[in-house]
Protein backbone atom coordinates (compact mmCIF):
# COMPACT_ATOMS: atom_id res chain seq x y z
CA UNK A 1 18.80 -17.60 12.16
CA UNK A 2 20.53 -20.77 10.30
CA UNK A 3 18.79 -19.71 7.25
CA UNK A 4 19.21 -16.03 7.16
CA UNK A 5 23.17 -16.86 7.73
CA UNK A 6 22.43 -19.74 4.64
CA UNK A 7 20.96 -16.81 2.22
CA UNK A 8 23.53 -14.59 3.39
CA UNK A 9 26.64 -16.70 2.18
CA UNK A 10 25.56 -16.15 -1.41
CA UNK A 11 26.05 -12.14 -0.65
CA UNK A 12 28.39 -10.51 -3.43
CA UNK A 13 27.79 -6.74 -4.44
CA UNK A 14 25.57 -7.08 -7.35
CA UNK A 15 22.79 -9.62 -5.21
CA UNK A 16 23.00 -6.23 -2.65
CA UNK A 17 21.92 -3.89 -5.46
CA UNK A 18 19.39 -6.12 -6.82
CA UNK A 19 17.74 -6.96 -3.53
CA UNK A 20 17.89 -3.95 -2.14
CA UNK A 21 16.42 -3.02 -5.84
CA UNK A 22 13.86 -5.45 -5.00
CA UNK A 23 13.20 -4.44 -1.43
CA UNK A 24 11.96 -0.89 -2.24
CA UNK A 25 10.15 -1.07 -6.19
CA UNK A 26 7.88 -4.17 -4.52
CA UNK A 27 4.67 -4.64 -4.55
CA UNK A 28 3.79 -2.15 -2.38
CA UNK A 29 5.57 0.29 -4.59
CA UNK A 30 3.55 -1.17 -7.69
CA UNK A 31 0.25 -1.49 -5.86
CA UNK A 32 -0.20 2.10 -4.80
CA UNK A 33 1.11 3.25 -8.31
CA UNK A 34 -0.86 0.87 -10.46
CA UNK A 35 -4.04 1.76 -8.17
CA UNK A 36 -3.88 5.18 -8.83
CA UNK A 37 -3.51 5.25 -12.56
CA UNK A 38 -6.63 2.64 -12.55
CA UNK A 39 -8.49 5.30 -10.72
CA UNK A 40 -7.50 8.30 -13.10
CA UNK A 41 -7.99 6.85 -16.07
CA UNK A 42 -8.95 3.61 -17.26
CA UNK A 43 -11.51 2.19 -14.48
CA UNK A 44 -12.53 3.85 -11.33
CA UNK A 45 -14.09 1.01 -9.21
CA UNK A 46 -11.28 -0.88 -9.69
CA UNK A 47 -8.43 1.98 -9.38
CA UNK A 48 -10.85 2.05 -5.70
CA UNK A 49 -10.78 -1.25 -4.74
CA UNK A 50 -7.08 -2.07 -5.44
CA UNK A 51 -5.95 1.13 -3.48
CA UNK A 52 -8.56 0.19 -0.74
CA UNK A 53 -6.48 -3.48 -0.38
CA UNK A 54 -3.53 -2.21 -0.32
CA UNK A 55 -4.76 0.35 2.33
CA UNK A 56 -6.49 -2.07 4.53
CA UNK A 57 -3.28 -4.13 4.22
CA UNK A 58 -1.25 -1.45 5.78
CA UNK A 59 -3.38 -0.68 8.53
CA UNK A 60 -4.15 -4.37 9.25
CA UNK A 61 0.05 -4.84 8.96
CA UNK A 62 0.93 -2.50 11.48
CA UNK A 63 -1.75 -3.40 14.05
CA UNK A 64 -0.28 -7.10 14.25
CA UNK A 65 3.16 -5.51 14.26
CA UNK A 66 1.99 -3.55 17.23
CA UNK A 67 0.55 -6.30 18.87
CA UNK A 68 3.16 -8.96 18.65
CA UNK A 69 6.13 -6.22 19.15
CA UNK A 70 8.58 -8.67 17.60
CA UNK A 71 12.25 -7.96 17.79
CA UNK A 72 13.80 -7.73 14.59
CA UNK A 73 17.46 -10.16 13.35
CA UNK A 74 19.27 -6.25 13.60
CA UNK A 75 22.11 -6.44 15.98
CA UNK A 76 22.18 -10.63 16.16
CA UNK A 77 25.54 -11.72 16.24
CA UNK A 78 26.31 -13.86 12.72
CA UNK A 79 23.64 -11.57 10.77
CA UNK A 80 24.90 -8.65 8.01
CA UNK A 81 21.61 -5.89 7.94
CA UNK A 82 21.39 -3.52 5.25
CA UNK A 83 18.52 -1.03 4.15
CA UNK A 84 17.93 -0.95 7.63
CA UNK A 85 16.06 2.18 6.81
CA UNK A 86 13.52 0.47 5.48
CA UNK A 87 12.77 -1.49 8.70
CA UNK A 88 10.50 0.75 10.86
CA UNK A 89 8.08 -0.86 13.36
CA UNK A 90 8.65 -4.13 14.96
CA UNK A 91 9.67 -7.76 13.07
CA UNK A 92 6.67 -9.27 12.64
CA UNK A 93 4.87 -10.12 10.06
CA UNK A 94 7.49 -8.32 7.48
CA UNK A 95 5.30 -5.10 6.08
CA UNK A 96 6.95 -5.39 2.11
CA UNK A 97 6.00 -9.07 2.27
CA UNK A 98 2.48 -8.43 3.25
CA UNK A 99 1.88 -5.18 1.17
CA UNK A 100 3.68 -7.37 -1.60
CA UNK A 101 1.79 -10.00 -1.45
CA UNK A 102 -1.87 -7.80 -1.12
CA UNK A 103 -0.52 -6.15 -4.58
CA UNK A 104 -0.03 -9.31 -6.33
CA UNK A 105 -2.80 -11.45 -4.91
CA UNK A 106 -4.93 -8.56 -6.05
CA UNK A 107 -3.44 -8.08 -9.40
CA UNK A 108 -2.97 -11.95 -10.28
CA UNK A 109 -6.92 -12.54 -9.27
CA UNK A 110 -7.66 -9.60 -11.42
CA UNK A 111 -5.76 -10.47 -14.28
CA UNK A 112 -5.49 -13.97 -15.16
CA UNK A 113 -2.93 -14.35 -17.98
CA UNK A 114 0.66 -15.71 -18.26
CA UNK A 115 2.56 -12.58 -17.75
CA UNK A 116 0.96 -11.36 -14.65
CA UNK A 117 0.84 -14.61 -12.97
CA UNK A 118 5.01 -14.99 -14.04
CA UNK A 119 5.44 -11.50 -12.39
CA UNK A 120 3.36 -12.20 -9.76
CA UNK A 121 4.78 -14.99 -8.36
CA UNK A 122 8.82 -14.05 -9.10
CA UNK A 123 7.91 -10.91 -6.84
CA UNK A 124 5.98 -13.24 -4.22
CA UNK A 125 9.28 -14.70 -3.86
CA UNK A 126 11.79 -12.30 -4.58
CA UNK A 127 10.38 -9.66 -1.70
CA UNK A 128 10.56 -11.93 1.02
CA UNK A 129 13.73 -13.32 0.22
CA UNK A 130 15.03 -9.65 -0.58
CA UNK A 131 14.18 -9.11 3.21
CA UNK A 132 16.29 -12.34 4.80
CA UNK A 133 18.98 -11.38 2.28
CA UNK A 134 18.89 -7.72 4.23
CA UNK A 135 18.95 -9.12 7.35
CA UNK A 136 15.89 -7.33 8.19
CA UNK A 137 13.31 -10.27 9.08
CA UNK A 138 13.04 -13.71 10.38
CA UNK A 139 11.61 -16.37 7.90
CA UNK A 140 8.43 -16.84 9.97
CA UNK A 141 8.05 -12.83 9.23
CA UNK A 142 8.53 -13.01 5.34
CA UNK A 143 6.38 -16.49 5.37
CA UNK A 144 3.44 -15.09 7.30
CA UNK A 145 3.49 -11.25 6.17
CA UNK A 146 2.94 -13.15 2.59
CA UNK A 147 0.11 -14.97 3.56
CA UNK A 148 -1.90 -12.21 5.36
CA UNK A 149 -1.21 -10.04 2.49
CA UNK A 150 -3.13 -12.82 0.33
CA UNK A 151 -5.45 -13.33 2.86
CA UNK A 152 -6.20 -9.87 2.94
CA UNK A 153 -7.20 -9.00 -0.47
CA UNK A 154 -9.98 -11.44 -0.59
CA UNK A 155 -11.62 -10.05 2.97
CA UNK A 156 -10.95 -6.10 1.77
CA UNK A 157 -12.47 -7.58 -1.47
CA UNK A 158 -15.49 -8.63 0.27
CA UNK A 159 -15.88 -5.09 2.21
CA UNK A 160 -15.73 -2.80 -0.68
CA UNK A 161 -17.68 -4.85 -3.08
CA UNK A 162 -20.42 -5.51 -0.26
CA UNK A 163 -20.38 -1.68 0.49
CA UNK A 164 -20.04 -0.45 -3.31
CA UNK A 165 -22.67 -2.96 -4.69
CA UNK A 166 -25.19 -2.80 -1.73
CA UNK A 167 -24.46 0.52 -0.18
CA UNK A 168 -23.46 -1.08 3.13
CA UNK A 169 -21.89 0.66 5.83
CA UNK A 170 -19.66 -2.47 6.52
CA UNK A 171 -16.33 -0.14 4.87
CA UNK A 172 -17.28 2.65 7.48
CA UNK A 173 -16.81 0.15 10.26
CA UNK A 174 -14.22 -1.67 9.28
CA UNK A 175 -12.25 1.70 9.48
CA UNK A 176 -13.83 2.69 12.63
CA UNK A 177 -12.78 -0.71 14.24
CA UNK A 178 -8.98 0.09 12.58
CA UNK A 179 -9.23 3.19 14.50
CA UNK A 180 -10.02 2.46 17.54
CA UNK A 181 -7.24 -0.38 17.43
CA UNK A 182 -4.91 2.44 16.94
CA UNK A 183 -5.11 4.13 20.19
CA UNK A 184 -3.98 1.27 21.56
CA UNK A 185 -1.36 -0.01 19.68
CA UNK A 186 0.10 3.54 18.34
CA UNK A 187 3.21 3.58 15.96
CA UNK A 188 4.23 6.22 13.43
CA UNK A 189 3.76 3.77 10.54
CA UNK A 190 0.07 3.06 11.77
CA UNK A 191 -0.87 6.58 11.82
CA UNK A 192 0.16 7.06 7.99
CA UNK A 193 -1.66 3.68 7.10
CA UNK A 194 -4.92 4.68 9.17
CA UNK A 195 -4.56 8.54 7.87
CA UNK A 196 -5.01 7.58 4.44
CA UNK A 197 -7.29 4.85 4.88
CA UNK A 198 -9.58 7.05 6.64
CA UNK A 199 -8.84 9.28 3.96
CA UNK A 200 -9.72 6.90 0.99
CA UNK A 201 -13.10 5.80 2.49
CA UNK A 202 -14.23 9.67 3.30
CA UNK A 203 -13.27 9.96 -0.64
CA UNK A 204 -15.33 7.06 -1.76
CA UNK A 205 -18.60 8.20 0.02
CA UNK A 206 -17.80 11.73 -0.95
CA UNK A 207 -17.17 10.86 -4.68
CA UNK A 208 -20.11 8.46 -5.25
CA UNK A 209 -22.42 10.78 -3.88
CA UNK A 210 -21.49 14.25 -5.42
CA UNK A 211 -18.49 13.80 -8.12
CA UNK A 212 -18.84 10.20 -9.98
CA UNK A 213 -16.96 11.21 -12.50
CA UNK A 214 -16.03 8.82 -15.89
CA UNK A 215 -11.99 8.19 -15.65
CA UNK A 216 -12.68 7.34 -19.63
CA UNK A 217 -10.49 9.69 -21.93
CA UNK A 218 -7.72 10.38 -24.81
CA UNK A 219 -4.10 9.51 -24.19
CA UNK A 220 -3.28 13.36 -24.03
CA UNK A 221 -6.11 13.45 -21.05
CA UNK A 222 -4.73 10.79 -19.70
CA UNK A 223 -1.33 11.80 -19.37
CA UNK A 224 -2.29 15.07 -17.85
CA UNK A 225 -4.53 13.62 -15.26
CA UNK A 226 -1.59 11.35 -13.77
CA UNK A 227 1.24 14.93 -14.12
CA UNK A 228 -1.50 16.89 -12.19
CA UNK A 229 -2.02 14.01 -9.75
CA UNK A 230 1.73 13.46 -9.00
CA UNK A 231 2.73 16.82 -8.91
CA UNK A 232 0.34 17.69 -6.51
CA UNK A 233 1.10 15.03 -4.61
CA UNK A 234 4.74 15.70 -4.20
CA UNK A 235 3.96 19.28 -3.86
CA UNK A 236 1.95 18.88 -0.50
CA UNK A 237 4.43 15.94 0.68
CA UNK A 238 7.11 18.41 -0.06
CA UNK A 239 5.32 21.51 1.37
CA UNK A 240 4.38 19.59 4.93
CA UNK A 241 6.71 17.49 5.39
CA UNK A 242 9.00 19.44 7.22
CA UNK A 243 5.88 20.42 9.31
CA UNK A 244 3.86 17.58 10.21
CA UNK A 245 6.89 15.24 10.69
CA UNK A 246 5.46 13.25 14.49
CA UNK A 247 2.26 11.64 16.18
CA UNK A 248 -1.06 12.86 14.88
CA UNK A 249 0.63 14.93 12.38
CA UNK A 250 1.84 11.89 10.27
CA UNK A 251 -1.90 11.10 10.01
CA UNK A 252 -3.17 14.47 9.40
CA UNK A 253 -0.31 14.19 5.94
CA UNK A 254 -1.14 10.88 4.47
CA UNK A 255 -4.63 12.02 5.12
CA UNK A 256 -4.65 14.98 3.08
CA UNK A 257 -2.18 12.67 0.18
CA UNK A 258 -4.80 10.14 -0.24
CA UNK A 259 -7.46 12.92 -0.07
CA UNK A 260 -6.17 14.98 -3.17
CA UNK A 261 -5.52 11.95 -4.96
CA UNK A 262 -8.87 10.19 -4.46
CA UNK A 263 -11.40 13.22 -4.45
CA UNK A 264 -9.63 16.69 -5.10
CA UNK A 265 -8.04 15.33 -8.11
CA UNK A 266 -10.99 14.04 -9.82
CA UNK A 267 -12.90 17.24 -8.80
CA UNK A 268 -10.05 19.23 -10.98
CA UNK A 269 -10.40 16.67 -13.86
CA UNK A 270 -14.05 17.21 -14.05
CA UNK A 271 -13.53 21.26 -13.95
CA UNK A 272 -10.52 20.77 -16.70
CA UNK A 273 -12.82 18.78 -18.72
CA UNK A 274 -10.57 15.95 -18.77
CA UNK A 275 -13.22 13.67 -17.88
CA UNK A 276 -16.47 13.21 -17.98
CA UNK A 277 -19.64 12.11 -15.19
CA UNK A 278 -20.70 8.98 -15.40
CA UNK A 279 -24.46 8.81 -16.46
């Protein structure tokens, strides 16, 4: 508590804007973007495995929160919270640290030069600190969530390159096992997480084995590809969201997201001629 009240004596109004700033463009923010674009158009394994981190990082994020069902610093006398919106689920480990810390982990192994590693480790710091400046974790939540969020990239890592380079089932499993998990330790945020992750590895069995498509094209292609890919995105969140708002529902939506993004839109690419299969 001593140092949340420390980091909180610095507060004036332009450190609010620029954590809360900080708080919700993260990593996670970037991950799921960046992913995406990778996938549409400039390298599809990797557009794969990045989204598949950040996925498994989710869904591994909100198990532990279920499990440990810690109480967040909200409501403890001496402690300011803000953006307390963006603190669903229990305390610990802190979800934006851990889904930060997957996306830049993942993008700082990938890309080893200057800038990315000077990004990457700002934001490793910045997110965390964004949530004790909130009021919306305890240090041990921030310091952990980072850490599994590292940890995490190199075991996803290991499951979608053993599955995608020796056909192993290990990916099905893994999800399975994720799953099964969530019946017991249900929350609203795991049911998104689990919804598209079951989502993403239906798409990746389903694309390798009858789309495989070539994300290679012109800038013009390019730029379509991503406006048909977020439109349709935020036309279906848009359409059922005010339907599918509770329980199962929430996993039936992110389902069908990461669904059109991962295997419908490619399969409209292909028809559009904007890309290409692979030979």
């Amino acid at each position: 508590m001593e140092v949340i009240k420390f980091i909180q004596q610095f507060s004036n109004p332009f450190l609010d804007v620029f954590f809360s700033i900080i708080t919700n463009l993260g990593g996670q923010t970037i991950g799921v973007v960046t992913s995406l674009i990778l996938f549409w158009c400039i390298d599809k394994k990797l557009g794969f495995k990045f989204l598949y981190a950040m996925l498994f990082s989710f869904s591994l994020n909100n198990i532990l929160k279920g499990f440990f069902n810690a109480k967040r610093p909200i409501g403890t006398e001496g402690i300011i919270s803000g953006e307390i919106n963006t603190a669903t689920g229990s305390s610990f480990p802190s979800g934006h640290s851990q889904g930060n810390g997957t996306a830049f982990a993942f993008l700082m192994n990938q890309y080893r030069n200057k800038l990315v590693w000077i990004v990457g480790i700002a934001m490793l710091i910045l997110v965390p600190l964004s949530r004790l400046y909130l009021g919306v974790h305890w240090p041990i939540d921030v310091i952990m969530g980072t850490l599994i969020g590292i940890l995490s990239v190199f075991i996803s890592n290991k499951i979608f390159d053993n599955y995608y380079n020796n056909s192993s089932h290990i990916i099905i499993y893994t999800t399975i096992v994720f799953l099964v998990l969530g019946v017991f330790l249900p929350s609203e945020d795991l049911l998104k997480a689990l919804g598209a992750l079951s989502a993403l590895t239906i798409s990746l069995l389903l694309e390798r084995s009858f789309l495989n498509f070539d994300p290679s094209g012109t800038t013009s292609q390019h730029i379509i590809k991503v406006l048909i890919g977020v439109i349709g995105a935020l036309l279906i969140y848009l359409i059922i969201s005010p339907i599918l708002t509770h329980g199962i529902f929430l996993f039936i939506k992110y389902f069908l997201l990461i669904f059109w993004a991962t295997f419908i839109c490619p399969i409209i690419f292909l028809k559009l001629h904007l890309c290409n299969k692979s030979i």
